[in-house]
PDB file of N, CA and C in Angstrom:
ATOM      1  N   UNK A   1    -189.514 133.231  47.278  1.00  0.00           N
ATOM      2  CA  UNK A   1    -189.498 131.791  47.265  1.00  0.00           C
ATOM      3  C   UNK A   1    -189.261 131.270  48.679  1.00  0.00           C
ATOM      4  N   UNK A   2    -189.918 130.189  49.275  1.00  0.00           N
ATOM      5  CA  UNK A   2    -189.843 130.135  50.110  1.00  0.00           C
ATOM      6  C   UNK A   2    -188.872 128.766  50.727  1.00  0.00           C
ATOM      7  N   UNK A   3    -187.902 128.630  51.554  1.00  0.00           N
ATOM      8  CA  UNK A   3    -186.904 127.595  51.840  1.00  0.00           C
ATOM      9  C   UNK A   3    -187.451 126.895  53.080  1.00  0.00           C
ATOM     10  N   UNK A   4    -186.856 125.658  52.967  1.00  0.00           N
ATOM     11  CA  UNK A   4    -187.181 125.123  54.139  1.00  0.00           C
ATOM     12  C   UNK A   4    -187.076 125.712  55.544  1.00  0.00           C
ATOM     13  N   UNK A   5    -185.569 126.257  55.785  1.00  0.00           N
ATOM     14  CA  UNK A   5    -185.752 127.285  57.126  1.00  0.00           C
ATOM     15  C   UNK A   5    -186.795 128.247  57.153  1.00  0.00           C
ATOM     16  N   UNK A   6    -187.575 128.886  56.225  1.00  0.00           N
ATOM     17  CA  UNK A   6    -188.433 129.965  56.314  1.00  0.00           C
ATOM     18  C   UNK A   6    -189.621 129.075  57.187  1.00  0.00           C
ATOM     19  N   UNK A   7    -189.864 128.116  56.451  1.00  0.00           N
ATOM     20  CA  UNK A   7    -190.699 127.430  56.857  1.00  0.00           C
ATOM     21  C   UNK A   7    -190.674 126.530  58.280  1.00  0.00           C
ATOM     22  N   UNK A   8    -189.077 126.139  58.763  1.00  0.00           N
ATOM     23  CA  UNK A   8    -189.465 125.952  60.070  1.00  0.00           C
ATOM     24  C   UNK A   8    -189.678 126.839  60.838  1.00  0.00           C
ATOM     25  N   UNK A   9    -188.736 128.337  60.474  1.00  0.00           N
ATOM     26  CA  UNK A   9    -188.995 129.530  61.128  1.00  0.00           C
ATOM     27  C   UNK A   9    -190.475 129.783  61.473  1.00  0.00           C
ATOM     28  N   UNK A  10    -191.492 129.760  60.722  1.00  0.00           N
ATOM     29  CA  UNK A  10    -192.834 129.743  60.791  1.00  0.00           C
ATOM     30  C   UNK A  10    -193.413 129.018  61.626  1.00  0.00           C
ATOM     31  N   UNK A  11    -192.874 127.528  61.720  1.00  0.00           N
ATOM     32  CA  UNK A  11    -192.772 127.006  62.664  1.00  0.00           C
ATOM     33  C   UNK A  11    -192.991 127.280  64.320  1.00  0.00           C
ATOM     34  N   UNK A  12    -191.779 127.751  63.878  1.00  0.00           N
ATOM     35  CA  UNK A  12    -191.310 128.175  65.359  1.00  0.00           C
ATOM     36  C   UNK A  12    -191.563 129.660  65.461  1.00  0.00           C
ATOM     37  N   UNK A  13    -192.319 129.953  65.213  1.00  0.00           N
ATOM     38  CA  UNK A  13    -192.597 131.375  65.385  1.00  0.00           C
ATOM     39  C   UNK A  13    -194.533 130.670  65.902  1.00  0.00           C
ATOM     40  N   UNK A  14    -195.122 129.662  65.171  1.00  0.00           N
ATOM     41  CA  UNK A  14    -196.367 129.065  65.962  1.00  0.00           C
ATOM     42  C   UNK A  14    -196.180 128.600  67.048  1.00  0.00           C
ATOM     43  N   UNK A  15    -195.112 127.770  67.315  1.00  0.00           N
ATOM     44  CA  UNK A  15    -194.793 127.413  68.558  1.00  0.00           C
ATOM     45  C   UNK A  15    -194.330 128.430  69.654  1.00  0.00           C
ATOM     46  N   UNK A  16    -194.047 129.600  69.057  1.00  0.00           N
ATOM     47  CA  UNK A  16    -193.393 130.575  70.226  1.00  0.00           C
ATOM     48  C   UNK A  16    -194.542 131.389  70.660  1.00  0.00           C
ATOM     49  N   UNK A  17    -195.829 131.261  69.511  1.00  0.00           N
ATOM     50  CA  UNK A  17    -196.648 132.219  70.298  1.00  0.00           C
ATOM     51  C   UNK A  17    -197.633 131.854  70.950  1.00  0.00           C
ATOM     52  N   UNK A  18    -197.638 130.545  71.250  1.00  0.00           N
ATOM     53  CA  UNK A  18    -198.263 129.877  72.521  1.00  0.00           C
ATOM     54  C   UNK A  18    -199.929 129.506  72.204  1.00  0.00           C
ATOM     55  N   UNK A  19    -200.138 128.652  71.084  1.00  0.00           N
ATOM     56  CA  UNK A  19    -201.447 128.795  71.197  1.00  0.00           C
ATOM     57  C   UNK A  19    -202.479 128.275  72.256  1.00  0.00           C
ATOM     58  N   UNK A  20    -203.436 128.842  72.703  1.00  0.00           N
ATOM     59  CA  UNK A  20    -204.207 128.866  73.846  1.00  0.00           C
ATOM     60  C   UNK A  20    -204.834 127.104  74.317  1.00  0.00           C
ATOM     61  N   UNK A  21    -204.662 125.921  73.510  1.00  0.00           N
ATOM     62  CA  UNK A  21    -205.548 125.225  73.378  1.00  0.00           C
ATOM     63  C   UNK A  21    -204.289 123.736  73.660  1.00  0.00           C
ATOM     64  N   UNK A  22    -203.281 123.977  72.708  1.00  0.00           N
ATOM     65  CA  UNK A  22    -202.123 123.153  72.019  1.00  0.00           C
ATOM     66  C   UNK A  22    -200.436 123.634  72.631  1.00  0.00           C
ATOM     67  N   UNK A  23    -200.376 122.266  72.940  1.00  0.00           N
ATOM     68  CA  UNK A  23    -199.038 122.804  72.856  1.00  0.00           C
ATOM     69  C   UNK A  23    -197.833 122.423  72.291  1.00  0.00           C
ATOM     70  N   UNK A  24    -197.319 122.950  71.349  1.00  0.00           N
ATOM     71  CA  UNK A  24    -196.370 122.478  70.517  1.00  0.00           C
ATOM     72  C   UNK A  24    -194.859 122.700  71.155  1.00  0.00           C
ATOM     73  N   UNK A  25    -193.645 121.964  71.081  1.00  0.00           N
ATOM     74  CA  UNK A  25    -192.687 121.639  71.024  1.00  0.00           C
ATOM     75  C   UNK A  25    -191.594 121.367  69.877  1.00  0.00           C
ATOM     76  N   UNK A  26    -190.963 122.074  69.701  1.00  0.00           N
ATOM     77  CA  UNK A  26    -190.187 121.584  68.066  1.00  0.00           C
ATOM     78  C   UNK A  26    -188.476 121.530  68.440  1.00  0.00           C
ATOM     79  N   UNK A  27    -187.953 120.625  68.151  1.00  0.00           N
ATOM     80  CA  UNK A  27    -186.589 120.290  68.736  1.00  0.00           C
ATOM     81  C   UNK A  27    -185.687 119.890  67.413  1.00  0.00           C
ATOM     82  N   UNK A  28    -184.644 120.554  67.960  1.00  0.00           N
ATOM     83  CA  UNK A  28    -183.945 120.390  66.994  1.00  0.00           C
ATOM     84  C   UNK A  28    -182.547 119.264  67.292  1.00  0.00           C
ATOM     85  N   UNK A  29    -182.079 118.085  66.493  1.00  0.00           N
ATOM     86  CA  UNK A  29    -181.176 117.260  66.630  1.00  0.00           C
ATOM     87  C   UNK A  29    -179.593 117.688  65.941  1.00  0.00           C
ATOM     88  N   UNK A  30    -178.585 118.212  65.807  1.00  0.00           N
ATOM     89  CA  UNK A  30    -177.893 118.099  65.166  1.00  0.00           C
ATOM     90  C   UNK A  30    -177.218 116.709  64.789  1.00  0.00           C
ATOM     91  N   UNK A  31    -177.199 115.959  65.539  1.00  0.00           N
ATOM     92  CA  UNK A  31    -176.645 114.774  65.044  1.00  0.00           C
ATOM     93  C   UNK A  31    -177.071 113.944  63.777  1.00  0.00           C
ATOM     94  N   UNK A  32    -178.354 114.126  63.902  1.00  0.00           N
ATOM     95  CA  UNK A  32    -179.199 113.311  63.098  1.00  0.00           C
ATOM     96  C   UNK A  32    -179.714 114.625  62.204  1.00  0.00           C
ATOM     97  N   UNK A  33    -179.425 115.680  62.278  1.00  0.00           N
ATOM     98  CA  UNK A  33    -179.482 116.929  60.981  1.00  0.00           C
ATOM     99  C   UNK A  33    -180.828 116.429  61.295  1.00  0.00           C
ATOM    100  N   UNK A  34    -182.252 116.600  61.501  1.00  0.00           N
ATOM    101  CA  UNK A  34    -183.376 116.719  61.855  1.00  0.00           C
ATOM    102  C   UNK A  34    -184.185 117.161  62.858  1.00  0.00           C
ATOM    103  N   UNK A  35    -185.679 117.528  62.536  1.00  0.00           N
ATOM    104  CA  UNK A  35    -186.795 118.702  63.327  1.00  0.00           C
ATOM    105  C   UNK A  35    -187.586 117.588  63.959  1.00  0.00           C
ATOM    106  N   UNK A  36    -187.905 117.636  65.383  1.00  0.00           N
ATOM    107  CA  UNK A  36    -189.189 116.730  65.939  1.00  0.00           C
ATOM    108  C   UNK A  36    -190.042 118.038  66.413  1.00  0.00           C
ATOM    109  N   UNK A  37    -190.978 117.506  65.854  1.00  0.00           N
ATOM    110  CA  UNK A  37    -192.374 118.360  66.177  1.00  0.00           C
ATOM    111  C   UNK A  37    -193.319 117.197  66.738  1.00  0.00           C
ATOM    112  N   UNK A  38    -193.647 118.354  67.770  1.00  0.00           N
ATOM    113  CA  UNK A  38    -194.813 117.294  68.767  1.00  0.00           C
ATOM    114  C   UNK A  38    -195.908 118.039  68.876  1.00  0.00           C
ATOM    115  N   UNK A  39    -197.384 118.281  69.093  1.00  0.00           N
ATOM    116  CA  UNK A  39    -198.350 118.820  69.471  1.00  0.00           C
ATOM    117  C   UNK A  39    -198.974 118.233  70.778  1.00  0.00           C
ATOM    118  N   UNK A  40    -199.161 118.301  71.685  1.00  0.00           N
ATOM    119  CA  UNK A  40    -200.559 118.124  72.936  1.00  0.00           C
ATOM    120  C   UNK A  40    -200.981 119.327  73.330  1.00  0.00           C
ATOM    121  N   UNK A  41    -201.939 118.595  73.412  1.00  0.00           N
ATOM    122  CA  UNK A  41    -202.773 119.307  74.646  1.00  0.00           C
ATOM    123  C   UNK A  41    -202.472 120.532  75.626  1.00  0.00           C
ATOM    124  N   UNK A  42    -203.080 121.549  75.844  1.00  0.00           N
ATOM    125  CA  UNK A  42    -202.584 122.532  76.553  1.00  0.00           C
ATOM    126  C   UNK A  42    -202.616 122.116  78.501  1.00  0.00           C
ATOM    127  N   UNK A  43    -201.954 121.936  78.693  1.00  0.00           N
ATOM    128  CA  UNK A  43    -202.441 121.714  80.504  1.00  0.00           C
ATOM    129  C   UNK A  43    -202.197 120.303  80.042  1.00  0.00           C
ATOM    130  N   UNK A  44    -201.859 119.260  79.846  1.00  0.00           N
ATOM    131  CA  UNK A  44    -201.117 118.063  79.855  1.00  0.00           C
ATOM    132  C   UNK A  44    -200.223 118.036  80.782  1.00  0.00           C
ATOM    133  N   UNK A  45    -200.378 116.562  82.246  1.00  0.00           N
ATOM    134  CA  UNK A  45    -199.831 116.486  83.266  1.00  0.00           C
ATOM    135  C   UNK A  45    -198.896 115.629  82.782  1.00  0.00           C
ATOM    136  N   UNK A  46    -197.658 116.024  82.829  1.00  0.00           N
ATOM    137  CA  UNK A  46    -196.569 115.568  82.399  1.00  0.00           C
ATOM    138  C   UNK A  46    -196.134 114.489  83.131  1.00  0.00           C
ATOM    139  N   UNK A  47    -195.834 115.088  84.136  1.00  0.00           N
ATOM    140  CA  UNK A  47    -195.492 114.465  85.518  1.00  0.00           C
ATOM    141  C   UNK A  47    -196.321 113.567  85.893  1.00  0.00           C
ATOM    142  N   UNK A  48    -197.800 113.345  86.123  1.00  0.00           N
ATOM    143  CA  UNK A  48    -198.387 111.899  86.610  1.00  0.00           C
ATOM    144  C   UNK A  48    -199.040 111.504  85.894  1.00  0.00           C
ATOM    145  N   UNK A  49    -198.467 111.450  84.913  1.00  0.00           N
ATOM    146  CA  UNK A  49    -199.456 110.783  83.786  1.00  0.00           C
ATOM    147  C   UNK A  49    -198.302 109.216  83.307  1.00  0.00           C
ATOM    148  N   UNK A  50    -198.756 108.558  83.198  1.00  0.00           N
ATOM    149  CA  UNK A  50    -197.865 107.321  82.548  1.00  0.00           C
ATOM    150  C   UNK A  50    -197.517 107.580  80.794  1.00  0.00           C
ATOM    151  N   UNK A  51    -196.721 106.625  80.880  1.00  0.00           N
ATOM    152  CA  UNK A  51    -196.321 106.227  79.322  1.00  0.00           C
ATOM    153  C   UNK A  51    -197.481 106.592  77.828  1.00  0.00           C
ATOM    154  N   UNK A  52    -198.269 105.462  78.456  1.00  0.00           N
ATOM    155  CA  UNK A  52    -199.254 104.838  77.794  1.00  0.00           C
ATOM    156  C   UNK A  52    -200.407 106.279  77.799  1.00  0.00           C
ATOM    157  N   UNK A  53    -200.558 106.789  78.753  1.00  0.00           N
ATOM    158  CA  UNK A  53    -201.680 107.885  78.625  1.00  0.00           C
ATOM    159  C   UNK A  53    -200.793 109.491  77.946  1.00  0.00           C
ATOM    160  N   UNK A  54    -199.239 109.369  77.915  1.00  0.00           N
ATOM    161  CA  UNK A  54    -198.860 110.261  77.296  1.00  0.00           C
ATOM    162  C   UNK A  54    -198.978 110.047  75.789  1.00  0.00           C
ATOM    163  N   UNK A  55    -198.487 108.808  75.515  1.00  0.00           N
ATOM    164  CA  UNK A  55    -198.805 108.619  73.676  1.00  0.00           C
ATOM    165  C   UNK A  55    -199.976 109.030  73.376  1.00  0.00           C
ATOM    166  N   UNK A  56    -201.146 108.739  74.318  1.00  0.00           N
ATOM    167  CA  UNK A  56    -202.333 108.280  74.127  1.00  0.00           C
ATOM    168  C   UNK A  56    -202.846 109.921  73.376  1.00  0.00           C
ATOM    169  N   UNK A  57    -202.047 111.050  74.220  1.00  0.00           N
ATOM    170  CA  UNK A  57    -202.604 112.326  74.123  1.00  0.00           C
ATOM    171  C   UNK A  57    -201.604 112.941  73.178  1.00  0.00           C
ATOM    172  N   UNK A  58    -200.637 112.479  72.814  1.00  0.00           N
ATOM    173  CA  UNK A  58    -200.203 112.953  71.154  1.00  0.00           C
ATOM    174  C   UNK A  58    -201.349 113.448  70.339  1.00  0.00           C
ATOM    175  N   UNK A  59    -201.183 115.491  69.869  1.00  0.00           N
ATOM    176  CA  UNK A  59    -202.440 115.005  69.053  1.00  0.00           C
ATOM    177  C   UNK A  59    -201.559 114.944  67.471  1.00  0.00           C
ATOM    178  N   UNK A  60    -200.169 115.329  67.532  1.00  0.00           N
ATOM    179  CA  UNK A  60    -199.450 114.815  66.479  1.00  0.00           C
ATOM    180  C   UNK A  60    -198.121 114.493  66.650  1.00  0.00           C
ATOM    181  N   UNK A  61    -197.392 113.992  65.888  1.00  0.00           N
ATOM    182  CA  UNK A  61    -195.664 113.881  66.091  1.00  0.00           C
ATOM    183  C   UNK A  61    -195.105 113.861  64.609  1.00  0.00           C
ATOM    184  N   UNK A  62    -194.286 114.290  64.277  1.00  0.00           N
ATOM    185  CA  UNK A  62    -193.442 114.074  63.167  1.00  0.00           C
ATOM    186  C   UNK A  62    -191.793 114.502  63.072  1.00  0.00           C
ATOM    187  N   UNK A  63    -191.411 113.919  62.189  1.00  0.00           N
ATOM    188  CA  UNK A  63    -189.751 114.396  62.091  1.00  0.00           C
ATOM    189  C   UNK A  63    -189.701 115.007  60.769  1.00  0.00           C
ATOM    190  N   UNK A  64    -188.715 115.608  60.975  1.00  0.00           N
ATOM    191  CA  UNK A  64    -188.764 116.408  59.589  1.00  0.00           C
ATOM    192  C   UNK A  64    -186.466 116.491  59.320  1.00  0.00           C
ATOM    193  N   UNK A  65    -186.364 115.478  58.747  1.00  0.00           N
ATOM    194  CA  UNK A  65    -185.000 115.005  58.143  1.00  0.00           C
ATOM    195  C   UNK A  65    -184.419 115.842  57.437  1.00  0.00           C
ATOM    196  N   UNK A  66    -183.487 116.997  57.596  1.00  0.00           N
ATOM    197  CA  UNK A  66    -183.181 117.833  56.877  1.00  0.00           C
ATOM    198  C   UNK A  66    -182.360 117.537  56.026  1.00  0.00           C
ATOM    199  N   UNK A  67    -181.454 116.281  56.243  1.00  0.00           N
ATOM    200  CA  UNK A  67    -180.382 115.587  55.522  1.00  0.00           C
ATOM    201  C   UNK A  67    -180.589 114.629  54.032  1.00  0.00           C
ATOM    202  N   UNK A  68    -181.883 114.607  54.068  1.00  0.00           N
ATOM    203  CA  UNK A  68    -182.744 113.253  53.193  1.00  0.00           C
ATOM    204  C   UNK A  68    -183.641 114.303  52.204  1.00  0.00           C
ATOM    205  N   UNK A  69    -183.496 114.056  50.872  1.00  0.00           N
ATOM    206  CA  UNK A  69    -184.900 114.371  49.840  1.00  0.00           C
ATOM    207  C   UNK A  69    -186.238 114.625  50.566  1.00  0.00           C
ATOM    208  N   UNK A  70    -186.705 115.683  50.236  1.00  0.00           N
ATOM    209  CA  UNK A  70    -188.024 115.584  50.462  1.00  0.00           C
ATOM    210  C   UNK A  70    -188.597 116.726  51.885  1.00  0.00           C
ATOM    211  N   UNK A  71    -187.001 117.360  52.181  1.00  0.00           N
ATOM    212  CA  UNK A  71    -187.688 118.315  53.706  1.00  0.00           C
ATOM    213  C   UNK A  71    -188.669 119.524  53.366  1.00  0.00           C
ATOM    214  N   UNK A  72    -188.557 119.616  52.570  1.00  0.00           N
ATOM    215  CA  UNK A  72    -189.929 121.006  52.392  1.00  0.00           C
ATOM    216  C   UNK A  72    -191.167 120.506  52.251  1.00  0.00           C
ATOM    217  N   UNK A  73    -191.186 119.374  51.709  1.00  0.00           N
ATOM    218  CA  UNK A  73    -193.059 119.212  52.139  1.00  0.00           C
ATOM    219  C   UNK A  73    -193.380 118.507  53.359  1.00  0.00           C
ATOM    220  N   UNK A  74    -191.863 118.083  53.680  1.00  0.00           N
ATOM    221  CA  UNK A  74    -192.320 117.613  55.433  1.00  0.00           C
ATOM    222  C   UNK A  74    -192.669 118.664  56.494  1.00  0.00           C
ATOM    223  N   UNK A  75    -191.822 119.796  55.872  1.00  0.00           N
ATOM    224  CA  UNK A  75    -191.682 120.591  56.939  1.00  0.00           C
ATOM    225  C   UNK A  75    -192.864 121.698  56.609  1.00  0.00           C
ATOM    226  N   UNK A  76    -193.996 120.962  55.272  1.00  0.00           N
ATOM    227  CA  UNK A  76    -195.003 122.294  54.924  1.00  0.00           C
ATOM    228  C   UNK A  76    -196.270 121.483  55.540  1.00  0.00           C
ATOM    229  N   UNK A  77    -195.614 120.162  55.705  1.00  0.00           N
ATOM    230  CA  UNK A  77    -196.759 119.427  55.689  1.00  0.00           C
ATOM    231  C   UNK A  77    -197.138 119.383  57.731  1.00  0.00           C
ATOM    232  N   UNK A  78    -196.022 119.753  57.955  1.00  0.00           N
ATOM    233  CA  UNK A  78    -196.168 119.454  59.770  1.00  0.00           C
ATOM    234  C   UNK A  78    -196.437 121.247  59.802  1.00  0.00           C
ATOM    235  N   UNK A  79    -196.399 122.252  59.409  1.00  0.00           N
ATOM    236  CA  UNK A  79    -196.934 122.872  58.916  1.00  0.00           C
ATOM    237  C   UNK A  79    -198.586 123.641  59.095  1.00  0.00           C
ATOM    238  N   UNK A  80    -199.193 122.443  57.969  1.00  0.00           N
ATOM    239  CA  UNK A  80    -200.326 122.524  57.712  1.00  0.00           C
ATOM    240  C   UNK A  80    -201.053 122.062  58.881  1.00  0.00           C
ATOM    241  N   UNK A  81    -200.301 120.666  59.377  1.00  0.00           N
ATOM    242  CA  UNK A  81    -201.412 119.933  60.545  1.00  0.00           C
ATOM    243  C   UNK A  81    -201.169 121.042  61.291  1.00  0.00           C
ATOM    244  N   UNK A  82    -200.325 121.740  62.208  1.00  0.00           N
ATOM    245  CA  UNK A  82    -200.306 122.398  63.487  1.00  0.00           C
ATOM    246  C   UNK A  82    -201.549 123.388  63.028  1.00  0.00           C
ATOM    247  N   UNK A  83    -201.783 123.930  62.059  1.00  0.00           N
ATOM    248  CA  UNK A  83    -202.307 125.297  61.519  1.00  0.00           C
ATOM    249  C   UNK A  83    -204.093 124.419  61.651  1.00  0.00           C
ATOM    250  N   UNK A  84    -203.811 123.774  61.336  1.00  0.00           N
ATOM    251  CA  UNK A  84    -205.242 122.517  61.257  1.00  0.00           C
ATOM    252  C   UNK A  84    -205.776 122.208  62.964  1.00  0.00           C
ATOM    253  N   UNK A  85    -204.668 121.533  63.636  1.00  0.00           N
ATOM    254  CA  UNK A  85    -204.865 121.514  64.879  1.00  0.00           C
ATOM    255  C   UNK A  85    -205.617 123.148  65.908  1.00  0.00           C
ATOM    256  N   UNK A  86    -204.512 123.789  65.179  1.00  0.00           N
ATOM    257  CA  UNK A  86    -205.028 125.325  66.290  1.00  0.00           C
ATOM    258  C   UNK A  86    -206.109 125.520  65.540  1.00  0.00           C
ATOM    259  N   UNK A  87    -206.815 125.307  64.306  1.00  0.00           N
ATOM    260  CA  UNK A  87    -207.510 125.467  64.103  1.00  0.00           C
ATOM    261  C   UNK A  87    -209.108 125.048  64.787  1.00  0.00           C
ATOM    262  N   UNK A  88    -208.759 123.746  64.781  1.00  0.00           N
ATOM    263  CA  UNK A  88    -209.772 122.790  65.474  1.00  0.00           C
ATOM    264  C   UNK A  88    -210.140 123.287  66.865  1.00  0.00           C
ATOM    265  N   UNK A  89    -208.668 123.380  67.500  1.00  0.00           N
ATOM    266  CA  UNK A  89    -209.174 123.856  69.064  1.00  0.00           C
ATOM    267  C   UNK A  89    -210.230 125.064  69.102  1.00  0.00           C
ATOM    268  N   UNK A  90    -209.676 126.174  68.078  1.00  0.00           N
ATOM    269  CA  UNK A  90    -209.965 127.186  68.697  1.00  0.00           C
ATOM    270  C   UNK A  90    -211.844 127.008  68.118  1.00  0.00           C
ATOM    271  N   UNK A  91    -212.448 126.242  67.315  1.00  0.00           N
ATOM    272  CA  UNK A  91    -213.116 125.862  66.821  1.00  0.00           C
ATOM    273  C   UNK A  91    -214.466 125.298  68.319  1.00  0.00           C
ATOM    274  N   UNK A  92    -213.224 124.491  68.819  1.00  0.00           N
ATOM    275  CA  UNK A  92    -213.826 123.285  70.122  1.00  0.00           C
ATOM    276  C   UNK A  92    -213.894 124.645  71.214  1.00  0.00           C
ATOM    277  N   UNK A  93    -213.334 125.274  71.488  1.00  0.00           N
ATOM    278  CA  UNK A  93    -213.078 126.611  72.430  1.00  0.00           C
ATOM    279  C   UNK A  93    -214.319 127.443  72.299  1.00  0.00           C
ATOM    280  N   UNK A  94    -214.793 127.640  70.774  1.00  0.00           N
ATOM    281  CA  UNK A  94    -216.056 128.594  70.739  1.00  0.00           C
ATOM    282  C   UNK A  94    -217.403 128.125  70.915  1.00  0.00           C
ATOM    283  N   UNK A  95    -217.601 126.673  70.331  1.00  0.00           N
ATOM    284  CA  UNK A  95    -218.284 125.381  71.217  1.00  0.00           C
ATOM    285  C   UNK A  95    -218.959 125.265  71.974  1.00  0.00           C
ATOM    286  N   UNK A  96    -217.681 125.630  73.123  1.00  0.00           N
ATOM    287  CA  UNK A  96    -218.032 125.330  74.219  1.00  0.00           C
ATOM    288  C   UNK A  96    -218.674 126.597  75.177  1.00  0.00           C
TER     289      UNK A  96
END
């Protein structure tokens, strides 16, 4: 059966193995007992890029509330997009 930690573990086991295209970030809050997951772009200029062109290149964001009803399909559902996202790239990668 599978628990919500299994599932951020999974998580973070996508995020640790660096996919070639995306780059994910997953942070953890204790205060607020909640997961931020971010996805961009691989090679995203952090540094001279403005505000407005960093949102712009979000290719996802979500929180995932461990404290509140409902964290396992948040955390299956941020999940699915990353698995969707690396999917796509590696998709756009052969493409090209």
């Amino acid at each position: 059966m599978k628990t919500v930690q299994s599932v951020i573990n999974e998580i973070m086991f996508i995020a640790i193995s660096r996919p070639d295209a995306i780059d994910i970030t997953v942070e953890y809050c204790g205060v607020s007992d909640s997961l931020s997951v971010r996805v961009m772009p691989r090679g995203f200029d952090y540094i001279n890029n403005t505000q407005e062109s960093y949102a712009a290149a979000i290719l996802y964001r979500t929180s995932v509330w461990l404290n509140e009803p409902g964290p396992m399909q948040a955390a299956l559902d941020a999940k699915s997009k990353i698995l969707e996202l690396m999917a796509m790239s590696e998709s756009v990668e052969v493409a090209a």
